[in-house]
N, C-alpha and C. Protein backbone atom coordinates (compact mmCIF):
# COMPACT_ATOMS: atom_id res chain seq x y z
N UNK A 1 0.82 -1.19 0.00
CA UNK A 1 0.00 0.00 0.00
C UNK A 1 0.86 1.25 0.00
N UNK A 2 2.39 1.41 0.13
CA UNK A 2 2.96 2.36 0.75
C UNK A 2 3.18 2.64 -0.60
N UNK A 3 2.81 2.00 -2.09
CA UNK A 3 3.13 3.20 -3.41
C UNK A 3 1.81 3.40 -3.75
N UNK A 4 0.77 3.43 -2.92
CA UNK A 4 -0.95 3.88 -3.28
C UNK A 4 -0.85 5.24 -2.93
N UNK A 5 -1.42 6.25 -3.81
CA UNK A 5 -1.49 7.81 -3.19
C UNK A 5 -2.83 7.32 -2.44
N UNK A 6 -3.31 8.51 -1.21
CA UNK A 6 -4.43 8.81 -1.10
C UNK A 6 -5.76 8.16 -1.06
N UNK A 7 -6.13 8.54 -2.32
CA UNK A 7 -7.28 8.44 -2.90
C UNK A 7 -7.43 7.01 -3.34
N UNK A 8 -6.25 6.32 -3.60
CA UNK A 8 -5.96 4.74 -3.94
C UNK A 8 -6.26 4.11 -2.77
N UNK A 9 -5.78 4.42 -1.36
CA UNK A 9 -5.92 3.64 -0.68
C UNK A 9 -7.51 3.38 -0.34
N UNK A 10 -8.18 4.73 -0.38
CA UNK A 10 -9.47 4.45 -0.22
C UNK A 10 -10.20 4.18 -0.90
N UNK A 11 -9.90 4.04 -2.43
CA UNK A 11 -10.85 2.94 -2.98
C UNK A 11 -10.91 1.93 -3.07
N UNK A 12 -9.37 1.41 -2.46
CA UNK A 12 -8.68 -0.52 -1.89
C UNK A 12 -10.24 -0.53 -0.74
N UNK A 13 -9.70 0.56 0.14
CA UNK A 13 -10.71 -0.19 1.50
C UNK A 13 -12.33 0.36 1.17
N UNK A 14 -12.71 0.40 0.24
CA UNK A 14 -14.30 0.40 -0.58
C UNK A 14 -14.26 -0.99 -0.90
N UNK A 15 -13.22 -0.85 -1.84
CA UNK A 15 -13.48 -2.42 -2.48
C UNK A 15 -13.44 -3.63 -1.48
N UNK A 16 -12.55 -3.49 -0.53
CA UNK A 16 -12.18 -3.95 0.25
C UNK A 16 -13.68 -4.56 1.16
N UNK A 17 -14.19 -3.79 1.80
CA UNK A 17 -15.45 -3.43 2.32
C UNK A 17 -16.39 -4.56 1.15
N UNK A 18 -16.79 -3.94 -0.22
CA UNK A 18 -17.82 -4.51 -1.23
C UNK A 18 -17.41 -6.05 -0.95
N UNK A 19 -16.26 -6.16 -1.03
CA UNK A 19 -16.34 -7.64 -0.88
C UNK A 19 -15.68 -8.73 0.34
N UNK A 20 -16.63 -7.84 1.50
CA UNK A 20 -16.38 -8.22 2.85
C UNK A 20 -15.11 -8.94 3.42
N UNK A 21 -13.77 -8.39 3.06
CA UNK A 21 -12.84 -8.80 3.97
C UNK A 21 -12.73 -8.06 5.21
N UNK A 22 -13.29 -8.50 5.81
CA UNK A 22 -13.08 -7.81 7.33
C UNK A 22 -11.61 -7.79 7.65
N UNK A 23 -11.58 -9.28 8.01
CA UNK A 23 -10.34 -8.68 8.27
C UNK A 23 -9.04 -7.24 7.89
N UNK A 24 -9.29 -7.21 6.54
CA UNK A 24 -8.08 -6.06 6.12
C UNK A 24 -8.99 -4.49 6.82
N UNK A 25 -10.40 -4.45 6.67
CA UNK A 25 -10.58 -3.19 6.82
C UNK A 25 -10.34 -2.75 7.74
N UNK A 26 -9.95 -3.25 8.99
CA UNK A 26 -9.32 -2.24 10.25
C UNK A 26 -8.04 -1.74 9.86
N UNK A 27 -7.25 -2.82 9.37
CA UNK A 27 -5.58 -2.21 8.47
C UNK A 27 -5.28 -1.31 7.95
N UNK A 28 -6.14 -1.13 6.76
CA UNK A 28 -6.24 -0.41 5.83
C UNK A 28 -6.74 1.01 6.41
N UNK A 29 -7.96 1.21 6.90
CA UNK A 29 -8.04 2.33 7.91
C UNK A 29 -7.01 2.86 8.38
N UNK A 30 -5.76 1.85 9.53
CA UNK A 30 -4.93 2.45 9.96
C UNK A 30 -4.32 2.80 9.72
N UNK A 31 -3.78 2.46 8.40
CA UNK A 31 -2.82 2.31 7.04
C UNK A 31 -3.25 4.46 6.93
N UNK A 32 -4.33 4.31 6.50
CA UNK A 32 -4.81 5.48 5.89
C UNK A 32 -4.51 6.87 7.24
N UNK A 33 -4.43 6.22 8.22
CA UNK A 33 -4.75 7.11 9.06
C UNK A 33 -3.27 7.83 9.46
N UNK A 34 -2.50 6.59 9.68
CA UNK A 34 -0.92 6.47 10.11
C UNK A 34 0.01 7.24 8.72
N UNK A 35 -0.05 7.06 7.42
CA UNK A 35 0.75 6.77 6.72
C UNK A 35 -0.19 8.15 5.24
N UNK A 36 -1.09 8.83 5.84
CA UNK A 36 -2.00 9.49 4.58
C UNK A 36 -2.68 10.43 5.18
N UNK A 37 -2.04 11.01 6.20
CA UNK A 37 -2.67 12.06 6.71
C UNK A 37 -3.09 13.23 6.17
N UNK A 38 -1.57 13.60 5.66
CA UNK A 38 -2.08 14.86 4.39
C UNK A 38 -3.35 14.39 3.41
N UNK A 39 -3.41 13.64 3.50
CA UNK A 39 -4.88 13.14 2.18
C UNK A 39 -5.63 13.31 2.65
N UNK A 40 -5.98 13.37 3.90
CA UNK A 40 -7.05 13.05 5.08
C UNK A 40 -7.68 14.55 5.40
N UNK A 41 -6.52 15.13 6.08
CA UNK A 41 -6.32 16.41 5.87
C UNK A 41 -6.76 17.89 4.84
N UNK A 42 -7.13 17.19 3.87
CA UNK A 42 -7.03 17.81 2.40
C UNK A 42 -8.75 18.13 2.35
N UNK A 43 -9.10 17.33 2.59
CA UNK A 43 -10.55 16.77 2.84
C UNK A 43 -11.58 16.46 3.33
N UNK A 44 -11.58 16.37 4.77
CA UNK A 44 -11.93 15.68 5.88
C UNK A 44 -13.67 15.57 5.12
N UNK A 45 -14.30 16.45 4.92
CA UNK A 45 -15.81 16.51 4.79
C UNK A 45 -15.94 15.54 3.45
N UNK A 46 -15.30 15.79 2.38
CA UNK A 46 -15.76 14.43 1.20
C UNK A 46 -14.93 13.44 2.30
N UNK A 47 -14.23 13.23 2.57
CA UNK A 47 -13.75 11.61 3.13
C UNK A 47 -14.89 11.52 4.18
N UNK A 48 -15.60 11.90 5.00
CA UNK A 48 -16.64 11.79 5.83
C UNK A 48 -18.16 11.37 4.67
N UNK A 49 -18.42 12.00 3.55
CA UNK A 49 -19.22 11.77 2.87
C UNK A 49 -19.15 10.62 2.43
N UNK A 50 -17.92 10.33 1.76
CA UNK A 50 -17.75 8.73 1.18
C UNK A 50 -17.99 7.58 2.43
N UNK A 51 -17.47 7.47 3.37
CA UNK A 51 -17.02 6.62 4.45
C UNK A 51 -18.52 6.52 5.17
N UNK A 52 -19.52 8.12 5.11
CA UNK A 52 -21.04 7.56 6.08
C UNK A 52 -21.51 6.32 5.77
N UNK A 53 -21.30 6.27 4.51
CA UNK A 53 -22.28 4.58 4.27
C UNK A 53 -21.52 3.72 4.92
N UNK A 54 -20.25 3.49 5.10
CA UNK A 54 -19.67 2.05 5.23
C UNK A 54 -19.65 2.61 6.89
N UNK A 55 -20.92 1.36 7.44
CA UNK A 55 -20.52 0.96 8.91
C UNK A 55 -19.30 0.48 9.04
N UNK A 56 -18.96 -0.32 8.54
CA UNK A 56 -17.23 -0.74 9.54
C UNK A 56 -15.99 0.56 9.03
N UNK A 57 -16.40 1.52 8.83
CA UNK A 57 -15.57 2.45 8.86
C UNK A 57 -15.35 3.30 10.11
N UNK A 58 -15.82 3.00 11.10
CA UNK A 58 -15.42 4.00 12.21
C UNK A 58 -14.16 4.50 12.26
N UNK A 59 -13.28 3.79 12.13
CA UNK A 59 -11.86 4.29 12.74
C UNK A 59 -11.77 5.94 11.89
N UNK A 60 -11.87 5.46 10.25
CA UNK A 60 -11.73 6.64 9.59
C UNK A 60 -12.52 7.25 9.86
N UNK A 61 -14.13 7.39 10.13
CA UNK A 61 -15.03 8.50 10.18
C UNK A 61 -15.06 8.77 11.68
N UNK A 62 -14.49 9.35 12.60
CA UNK A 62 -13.92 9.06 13.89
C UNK A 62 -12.87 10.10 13.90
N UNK A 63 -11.74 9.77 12.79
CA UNK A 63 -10.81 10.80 12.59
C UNK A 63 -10.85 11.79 12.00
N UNK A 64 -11.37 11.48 10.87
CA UNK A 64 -12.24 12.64 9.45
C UNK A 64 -13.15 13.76 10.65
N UNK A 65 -13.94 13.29 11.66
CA UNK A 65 -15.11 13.77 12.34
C UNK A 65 -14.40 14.71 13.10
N UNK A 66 -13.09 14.25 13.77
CA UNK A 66 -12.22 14.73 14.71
C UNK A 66 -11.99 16.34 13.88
N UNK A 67 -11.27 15.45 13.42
CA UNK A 67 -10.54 16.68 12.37
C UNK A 67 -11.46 17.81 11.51
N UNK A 68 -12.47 17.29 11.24
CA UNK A 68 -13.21 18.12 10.72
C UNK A 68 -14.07 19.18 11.70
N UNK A 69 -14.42 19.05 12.79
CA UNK A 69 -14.54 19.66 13.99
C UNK A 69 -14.06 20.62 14.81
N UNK A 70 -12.57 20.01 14.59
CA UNK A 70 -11.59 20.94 15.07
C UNK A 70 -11.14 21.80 14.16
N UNK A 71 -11.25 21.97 12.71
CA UNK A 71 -11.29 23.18 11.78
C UNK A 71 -12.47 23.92 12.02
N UNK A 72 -13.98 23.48 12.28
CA UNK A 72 -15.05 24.56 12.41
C UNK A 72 -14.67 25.42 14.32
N UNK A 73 -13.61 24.65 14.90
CA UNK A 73 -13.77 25.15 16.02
C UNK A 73 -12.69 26.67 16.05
N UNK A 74 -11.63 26.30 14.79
CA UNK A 74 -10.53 27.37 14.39
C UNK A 74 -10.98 28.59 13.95
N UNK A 75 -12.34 27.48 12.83
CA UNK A 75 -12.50 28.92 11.85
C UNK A 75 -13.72 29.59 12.79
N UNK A 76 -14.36 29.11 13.72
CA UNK A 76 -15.25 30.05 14.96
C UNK A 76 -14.63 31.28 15.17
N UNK A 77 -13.55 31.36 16.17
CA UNK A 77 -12.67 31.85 16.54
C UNK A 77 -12.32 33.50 16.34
């Protein structure tokens, strides 16, 4: 995964998801979280849009939520 930009990794853990490997989707999350921050970063509200549907996405929509939160709490200010 470490030559996937971004946007690659999260359409691995879609696909990933469509065809129920559980197992990888906690990985891959962490993968995304640990190793793709700037991507994460870039975005938080579409990566929150894509990720609402998929229940076993918490980890990412958790962080996306975090993060996206704590920019409306900056731009309050």
């Amino acid at each position: 995964m470490k030559n996937l930009q971004g946007p690659d990794v999260l359409k691995l853990l879609i696909a990933v998801d469509e065809l129920n490997i559980h197992s990888l989707i906690s990985h891959i999350q962490e993968f995304l979280i640990e190793h793709q921050t700037e991507f994460l970063h870039q975005n938080p509200t579409g990566i929150l849009e894509t990720v609402y549907h998929q229940e076993t996405f918490t980890g990412l929509w958790n962080f996306c939520l975090e993060k996206f939160v704590k920019n409306l709490k900056f731009y309050s200010i």
